[in-house]
PDB file of N, CA and C in Angstrom:
ATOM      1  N   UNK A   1      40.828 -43.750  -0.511  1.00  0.00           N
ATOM      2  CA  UNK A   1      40.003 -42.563  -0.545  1.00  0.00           C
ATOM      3  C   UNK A   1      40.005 -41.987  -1.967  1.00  0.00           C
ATOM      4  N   UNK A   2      38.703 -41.564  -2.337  1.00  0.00           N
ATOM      5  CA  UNK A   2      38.777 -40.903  -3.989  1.00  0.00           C
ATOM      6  C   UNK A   2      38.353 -39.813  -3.771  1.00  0.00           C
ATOM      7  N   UNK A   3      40.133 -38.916  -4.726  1.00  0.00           N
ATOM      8  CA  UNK A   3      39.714 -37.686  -4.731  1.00  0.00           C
ATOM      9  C   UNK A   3      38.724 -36.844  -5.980  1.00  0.00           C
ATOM     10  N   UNK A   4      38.650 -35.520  -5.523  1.00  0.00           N
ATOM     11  CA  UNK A   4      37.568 -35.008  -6.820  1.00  0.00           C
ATOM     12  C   UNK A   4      37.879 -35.180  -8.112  1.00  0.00           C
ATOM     13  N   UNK A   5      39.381 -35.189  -7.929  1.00  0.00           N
ATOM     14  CA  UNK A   5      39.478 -35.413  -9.571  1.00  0.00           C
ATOM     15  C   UNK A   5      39.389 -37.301 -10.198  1.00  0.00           C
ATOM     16  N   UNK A   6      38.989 -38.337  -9.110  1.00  0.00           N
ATOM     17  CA  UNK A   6      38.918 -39.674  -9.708  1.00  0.00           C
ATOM     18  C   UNK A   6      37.475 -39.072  -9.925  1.00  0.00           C
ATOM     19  N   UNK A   7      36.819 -39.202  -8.973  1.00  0.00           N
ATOM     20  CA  UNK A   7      35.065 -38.618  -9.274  1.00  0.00           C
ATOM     21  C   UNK A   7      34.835 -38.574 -10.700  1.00  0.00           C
ATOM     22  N   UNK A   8      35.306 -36.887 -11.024  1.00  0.00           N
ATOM     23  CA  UNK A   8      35.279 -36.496 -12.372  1.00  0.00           C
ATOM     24  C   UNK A   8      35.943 -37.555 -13.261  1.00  0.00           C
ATOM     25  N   UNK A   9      36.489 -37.576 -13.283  1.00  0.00           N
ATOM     26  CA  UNK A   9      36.797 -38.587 -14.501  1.00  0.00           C
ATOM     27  C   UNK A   9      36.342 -39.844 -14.896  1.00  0.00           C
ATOM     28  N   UNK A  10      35.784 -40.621 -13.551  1.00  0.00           N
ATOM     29  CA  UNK A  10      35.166 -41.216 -13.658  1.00  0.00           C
ATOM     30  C   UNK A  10      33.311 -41.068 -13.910  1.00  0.00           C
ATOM     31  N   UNK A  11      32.812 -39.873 -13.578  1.00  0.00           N
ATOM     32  CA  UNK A  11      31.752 -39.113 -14.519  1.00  0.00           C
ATOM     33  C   UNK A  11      31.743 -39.016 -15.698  1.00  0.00           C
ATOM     34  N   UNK A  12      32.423 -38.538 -15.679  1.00  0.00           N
ATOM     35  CA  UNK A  12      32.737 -38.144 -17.258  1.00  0.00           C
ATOM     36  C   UNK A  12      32.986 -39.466 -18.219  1.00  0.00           C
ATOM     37  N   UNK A  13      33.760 -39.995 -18.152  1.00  0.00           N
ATOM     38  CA  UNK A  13      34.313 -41.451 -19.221  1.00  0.00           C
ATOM     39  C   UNK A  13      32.562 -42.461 -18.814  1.00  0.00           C
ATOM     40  N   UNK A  14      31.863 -42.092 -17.608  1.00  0.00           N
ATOM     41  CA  UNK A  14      30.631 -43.233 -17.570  1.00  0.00           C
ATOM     42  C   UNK A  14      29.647 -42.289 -18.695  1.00  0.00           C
ATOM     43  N   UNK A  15      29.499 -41.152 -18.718  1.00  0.00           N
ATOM     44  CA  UNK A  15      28.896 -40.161 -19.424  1.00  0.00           C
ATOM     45  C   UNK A  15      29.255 -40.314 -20.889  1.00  0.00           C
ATOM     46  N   UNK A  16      30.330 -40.458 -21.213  1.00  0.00           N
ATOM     47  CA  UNK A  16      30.560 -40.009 -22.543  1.00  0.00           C
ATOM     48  C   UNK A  16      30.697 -41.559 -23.278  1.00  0.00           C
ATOM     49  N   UNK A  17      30.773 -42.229 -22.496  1.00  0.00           N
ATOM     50  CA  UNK A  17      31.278 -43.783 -23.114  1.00  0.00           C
ATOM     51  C   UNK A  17      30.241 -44.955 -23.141  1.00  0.00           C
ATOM     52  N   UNK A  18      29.119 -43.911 -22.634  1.00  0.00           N
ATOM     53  CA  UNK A  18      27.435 -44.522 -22.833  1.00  0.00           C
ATOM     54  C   UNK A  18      27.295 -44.331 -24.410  1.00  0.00           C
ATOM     55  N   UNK A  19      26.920 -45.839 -24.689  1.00  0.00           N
ATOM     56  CA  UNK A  19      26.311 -45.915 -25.674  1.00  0.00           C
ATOM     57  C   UNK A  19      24.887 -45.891 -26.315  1.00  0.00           C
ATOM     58  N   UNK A  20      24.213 -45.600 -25.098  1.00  0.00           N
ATOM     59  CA  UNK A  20      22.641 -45.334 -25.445  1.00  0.00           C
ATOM     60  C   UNK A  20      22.187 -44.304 -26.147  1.00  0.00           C
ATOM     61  N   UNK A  21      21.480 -44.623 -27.170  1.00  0.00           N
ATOM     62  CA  UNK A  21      21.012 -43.802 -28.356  1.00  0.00           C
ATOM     63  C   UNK A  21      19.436 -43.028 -27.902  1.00  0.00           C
ATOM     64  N   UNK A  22      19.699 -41.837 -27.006  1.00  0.00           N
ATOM     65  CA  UNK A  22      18.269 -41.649 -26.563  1.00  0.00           C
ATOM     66  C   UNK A  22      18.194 -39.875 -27.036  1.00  0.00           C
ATOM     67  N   UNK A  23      19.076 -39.329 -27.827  1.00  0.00           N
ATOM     68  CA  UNK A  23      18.797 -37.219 -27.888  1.00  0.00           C
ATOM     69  C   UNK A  23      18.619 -37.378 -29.190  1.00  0.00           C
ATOM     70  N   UNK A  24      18.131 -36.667 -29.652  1.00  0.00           N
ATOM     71  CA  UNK A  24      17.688 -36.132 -30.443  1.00  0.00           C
ATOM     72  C   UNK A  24      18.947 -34.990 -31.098  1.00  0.00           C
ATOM     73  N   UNK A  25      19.055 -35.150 -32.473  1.00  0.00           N
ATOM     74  CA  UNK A  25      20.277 -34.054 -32.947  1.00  0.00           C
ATOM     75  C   UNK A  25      19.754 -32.797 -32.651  1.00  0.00           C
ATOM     76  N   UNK A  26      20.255 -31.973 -32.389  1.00  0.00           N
ATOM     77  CA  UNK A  26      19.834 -30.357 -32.649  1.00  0.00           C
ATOM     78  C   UNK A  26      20.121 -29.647 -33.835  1.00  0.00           C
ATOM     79  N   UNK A  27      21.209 -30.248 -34.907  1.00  0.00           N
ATOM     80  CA  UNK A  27      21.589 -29.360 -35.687  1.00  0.00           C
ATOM     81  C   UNK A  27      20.647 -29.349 -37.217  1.00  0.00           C
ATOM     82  N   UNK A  28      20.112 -28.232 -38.089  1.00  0.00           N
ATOM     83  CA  UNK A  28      19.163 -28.615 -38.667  1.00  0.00           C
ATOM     84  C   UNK A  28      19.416 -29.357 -39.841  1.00  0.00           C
ATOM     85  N   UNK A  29      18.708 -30.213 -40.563  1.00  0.00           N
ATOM     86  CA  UNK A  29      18.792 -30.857 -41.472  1.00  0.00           C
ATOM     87  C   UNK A  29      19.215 -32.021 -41.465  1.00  0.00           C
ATOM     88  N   UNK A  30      19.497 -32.173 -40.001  1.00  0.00           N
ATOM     89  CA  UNK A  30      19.964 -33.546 -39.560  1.00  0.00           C
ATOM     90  C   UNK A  30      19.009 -34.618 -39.574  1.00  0.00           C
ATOM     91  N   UNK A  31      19.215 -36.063 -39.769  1.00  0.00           N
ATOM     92  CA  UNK A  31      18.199 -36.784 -39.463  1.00  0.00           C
ATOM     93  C   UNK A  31      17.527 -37.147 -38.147  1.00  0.00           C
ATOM     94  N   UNK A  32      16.163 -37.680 -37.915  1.00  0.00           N
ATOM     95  CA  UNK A  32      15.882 -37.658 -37.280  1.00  0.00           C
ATOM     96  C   UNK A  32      16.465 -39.187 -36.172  1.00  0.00           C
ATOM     97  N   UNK A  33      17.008 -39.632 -36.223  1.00  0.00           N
ATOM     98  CA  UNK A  33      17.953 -40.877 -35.272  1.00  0.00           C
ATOM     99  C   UNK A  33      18.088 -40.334 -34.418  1.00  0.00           C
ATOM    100  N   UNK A  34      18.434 -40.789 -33.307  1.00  0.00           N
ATOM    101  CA  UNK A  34      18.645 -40.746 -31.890  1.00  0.00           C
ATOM    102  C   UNK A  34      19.967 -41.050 -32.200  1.00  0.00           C
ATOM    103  N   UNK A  35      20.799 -39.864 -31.308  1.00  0.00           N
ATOM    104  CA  UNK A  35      22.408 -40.033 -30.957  1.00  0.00           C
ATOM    105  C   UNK A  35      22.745 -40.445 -30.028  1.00  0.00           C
ATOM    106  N   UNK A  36      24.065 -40.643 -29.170  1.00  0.00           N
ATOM    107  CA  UNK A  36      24.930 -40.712 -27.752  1.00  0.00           C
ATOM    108  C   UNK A  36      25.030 -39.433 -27.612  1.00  0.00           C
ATOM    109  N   UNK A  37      25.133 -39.421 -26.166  1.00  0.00           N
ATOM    110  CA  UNK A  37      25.105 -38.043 -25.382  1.00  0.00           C
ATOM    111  C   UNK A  37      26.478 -37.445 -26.286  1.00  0.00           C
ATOM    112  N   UNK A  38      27.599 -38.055 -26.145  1.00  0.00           N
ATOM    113  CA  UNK A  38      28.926 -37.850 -26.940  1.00  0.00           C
ATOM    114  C   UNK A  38      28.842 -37.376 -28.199  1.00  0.00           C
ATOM    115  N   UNK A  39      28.127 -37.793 -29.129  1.00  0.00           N
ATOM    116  CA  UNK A  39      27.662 -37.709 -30.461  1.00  0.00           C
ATOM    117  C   UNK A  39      27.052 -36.614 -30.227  1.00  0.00           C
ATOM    118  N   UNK A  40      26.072 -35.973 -29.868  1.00  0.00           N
ATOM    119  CA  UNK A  40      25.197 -34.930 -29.776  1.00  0.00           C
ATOM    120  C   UNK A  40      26.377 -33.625 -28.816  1.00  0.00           C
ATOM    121  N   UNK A  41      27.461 -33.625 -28.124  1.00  0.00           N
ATOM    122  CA  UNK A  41      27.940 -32.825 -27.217  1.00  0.00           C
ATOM    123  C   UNK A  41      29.045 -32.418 -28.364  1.00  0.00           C
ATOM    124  N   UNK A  42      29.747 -33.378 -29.447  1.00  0.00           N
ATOM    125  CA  UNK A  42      30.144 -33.219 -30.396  1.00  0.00           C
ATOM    126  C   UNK A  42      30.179 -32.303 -31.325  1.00  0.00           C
ATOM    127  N   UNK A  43      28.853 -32.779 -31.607  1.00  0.00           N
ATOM    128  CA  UNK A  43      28.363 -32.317 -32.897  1.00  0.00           C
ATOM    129  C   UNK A  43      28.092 -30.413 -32.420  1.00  0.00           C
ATOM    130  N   UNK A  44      27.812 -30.567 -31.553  1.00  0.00           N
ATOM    131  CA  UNK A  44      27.253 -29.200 -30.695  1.00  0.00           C
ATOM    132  C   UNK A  44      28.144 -28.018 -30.200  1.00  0.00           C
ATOM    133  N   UNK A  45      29.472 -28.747 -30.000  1.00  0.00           N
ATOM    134  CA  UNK A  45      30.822 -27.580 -30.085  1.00  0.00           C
ATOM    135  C   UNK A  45      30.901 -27.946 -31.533  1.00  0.00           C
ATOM    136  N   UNK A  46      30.893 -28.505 -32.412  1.00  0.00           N
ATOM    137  CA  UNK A  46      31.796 -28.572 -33.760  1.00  0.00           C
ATOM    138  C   UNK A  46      30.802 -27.279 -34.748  1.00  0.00           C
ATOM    139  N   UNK A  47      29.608 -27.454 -34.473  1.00  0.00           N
ATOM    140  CA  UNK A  47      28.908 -26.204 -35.109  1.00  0.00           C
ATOM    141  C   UNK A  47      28.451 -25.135 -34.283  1.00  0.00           C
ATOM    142  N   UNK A  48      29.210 -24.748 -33.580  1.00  0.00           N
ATOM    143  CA  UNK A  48      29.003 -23.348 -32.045  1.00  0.00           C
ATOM    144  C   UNK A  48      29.967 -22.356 -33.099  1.00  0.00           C
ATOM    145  N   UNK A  49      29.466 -21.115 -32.863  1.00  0.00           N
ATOM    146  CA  UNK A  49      30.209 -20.336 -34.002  1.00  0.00           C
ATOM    147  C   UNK A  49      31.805 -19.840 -33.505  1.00  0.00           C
ATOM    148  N   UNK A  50      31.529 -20.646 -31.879  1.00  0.00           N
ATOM    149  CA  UNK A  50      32.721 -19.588 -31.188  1.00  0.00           C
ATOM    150  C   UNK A  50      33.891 -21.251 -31.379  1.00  0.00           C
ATOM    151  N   UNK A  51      33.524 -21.982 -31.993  1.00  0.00           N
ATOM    152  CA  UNK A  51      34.301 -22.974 -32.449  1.00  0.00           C
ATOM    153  C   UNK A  51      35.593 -22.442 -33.491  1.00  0.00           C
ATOM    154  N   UNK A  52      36.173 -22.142 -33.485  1.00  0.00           N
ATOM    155  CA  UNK A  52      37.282 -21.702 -34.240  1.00  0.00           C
ATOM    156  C   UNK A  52      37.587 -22.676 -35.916  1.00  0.00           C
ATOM    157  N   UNK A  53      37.935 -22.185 -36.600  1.00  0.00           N
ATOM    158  CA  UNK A  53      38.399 -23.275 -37.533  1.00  0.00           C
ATOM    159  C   UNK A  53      39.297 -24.707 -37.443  1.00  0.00           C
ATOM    160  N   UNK A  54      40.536 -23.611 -37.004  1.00  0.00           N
ATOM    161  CA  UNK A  54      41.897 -24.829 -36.399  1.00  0.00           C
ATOM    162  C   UNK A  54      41.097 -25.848 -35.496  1.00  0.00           C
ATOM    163  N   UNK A  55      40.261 -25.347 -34.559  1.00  0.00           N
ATOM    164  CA  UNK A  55      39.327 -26.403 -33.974  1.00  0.00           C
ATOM    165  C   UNK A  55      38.727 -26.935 -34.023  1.00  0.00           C
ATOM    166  N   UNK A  56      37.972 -26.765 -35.142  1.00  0.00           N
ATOM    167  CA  UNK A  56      37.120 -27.990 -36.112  1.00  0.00           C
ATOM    168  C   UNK A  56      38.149 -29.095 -37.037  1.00  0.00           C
ATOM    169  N   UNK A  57      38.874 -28.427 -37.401  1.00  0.00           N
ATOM    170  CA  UNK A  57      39.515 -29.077 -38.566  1.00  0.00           C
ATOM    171  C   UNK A  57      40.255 -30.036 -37.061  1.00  0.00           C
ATOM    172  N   UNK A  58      41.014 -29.777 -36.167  1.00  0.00           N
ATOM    173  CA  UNK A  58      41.925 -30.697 -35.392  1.00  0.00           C
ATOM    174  C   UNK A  58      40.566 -32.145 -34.915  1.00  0.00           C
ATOM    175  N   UNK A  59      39.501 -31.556 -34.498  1.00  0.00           N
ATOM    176  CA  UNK A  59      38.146 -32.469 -34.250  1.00  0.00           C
ATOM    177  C   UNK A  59      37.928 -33.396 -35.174  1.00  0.00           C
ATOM    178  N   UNK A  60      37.945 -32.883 -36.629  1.00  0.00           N
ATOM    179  CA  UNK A  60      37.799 -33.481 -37.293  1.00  0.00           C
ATOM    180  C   UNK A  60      38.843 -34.652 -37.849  1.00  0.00           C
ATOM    181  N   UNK A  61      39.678 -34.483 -37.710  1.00  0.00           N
ATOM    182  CA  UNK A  61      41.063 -35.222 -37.946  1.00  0.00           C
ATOM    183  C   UNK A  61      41.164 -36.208 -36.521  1.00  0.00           C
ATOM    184  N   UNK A  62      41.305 -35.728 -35.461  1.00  0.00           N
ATOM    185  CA  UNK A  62      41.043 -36.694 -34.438  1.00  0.00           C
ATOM    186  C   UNK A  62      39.668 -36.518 -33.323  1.00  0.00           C
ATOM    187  N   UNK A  63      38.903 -37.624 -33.566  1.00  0.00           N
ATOM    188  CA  UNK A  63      38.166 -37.913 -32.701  1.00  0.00           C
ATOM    189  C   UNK A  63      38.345 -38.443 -31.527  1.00  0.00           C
ATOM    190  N   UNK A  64      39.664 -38.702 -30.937  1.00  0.00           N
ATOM    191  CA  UNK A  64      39.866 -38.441 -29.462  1.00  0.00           C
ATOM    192  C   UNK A  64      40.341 -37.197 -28.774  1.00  0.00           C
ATOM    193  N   UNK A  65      40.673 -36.408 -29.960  1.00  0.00           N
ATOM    194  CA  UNK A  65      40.635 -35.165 -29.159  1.00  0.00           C
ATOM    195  C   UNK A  65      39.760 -34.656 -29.061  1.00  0.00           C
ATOM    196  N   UNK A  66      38.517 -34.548 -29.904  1.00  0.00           N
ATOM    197  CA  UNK A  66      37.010 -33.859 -30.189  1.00  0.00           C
ATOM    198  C   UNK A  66      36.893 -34.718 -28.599  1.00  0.00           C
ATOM    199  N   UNK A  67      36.593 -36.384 -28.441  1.00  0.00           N
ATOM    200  CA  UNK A  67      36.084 -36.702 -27.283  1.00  0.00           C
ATOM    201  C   UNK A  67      36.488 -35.723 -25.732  1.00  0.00           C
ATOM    202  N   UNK A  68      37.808 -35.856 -25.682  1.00  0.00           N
ATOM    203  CA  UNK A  68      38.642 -35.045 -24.877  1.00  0.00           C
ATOM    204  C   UNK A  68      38.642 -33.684 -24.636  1.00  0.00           C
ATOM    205  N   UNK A  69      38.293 -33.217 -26.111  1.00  0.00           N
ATOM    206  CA  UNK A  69      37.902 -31.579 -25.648  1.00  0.00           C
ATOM    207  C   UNK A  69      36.782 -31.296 -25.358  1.00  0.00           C
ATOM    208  N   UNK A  70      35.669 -32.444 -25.404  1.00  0.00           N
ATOM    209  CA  UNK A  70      34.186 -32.224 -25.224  1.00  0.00           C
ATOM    210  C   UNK A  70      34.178 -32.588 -23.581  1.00  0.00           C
ATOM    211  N   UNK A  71      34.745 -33.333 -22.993  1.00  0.00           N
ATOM    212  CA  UNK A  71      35.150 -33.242 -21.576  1.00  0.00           C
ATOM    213  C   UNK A  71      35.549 -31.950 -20.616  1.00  0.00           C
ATOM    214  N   UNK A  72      36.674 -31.727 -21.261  1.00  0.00           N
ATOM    215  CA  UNK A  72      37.000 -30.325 -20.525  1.00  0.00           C
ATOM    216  C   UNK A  72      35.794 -29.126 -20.417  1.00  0.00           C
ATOM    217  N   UNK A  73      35.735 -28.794 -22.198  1.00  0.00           N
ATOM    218  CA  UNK A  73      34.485 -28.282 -22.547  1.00  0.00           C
ATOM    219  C   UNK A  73      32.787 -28.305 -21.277  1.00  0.00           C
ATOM    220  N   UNK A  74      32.495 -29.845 -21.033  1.00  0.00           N
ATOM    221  CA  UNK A  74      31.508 -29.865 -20.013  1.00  0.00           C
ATOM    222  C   UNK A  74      32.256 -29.530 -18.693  1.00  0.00           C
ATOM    223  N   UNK A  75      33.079 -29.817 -18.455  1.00  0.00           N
ATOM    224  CA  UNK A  75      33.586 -28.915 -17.150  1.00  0.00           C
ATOM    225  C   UNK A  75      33.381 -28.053 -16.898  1.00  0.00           C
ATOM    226  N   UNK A  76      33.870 -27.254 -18.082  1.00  0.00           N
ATOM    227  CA  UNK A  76      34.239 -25.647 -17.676  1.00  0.00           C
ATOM    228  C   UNK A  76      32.599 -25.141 -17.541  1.00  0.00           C
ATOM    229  N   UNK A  77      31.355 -25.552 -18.874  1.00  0.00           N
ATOM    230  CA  UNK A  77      30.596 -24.994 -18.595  1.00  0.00           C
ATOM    231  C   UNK A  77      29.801 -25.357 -17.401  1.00  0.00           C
ATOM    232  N   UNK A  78      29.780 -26.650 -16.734  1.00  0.00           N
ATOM    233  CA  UNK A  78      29.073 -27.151 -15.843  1.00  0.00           C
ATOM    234  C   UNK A  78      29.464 -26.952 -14.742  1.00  0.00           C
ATOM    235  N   UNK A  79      31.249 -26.241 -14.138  1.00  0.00           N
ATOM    236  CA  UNK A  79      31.462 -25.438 -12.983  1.00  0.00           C
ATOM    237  C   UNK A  79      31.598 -24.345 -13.225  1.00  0.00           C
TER     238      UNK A  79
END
């Protein structure tokens, strides 16, 4: 039996670990390429103003935590 939390995680890692290049950046001056949903959910907390410094700079230094906090991150806003 799978509980809610295999679900989610397994949402999430099929979501974020897609490699299809189909959004469009939002941030300006960016080029026009098509990103991963991941790449674009990224980029999108890393320039949110309520992004903190320490929290950019830790994102920036590791990109499995940026991946990882962009997870939780869609959680919280999506429940």
């Amino acid at each position: 039996m799978l509980s809610r939390r295999d679900i989610l995680y397994d949402l999430l890692r099929c979501i974020f670990d897609d490699r299809t290049r189909v959004f469009t950046p939002q941030i300006p001056g960016s080029s026009t390429e098509k990103v991963t949903f991941s790449d674009l959910y990224v980029n999108a907390l890393f320039h949110s103003p309520k992004c903190s410094k320490i929290l950019r700079e830790k994102m920036r230094e590791t990109p499995e935590f940026a991946l990882e906090f962009c997870k939780i991150a869609l959680l919280a806003n999506v429940g």
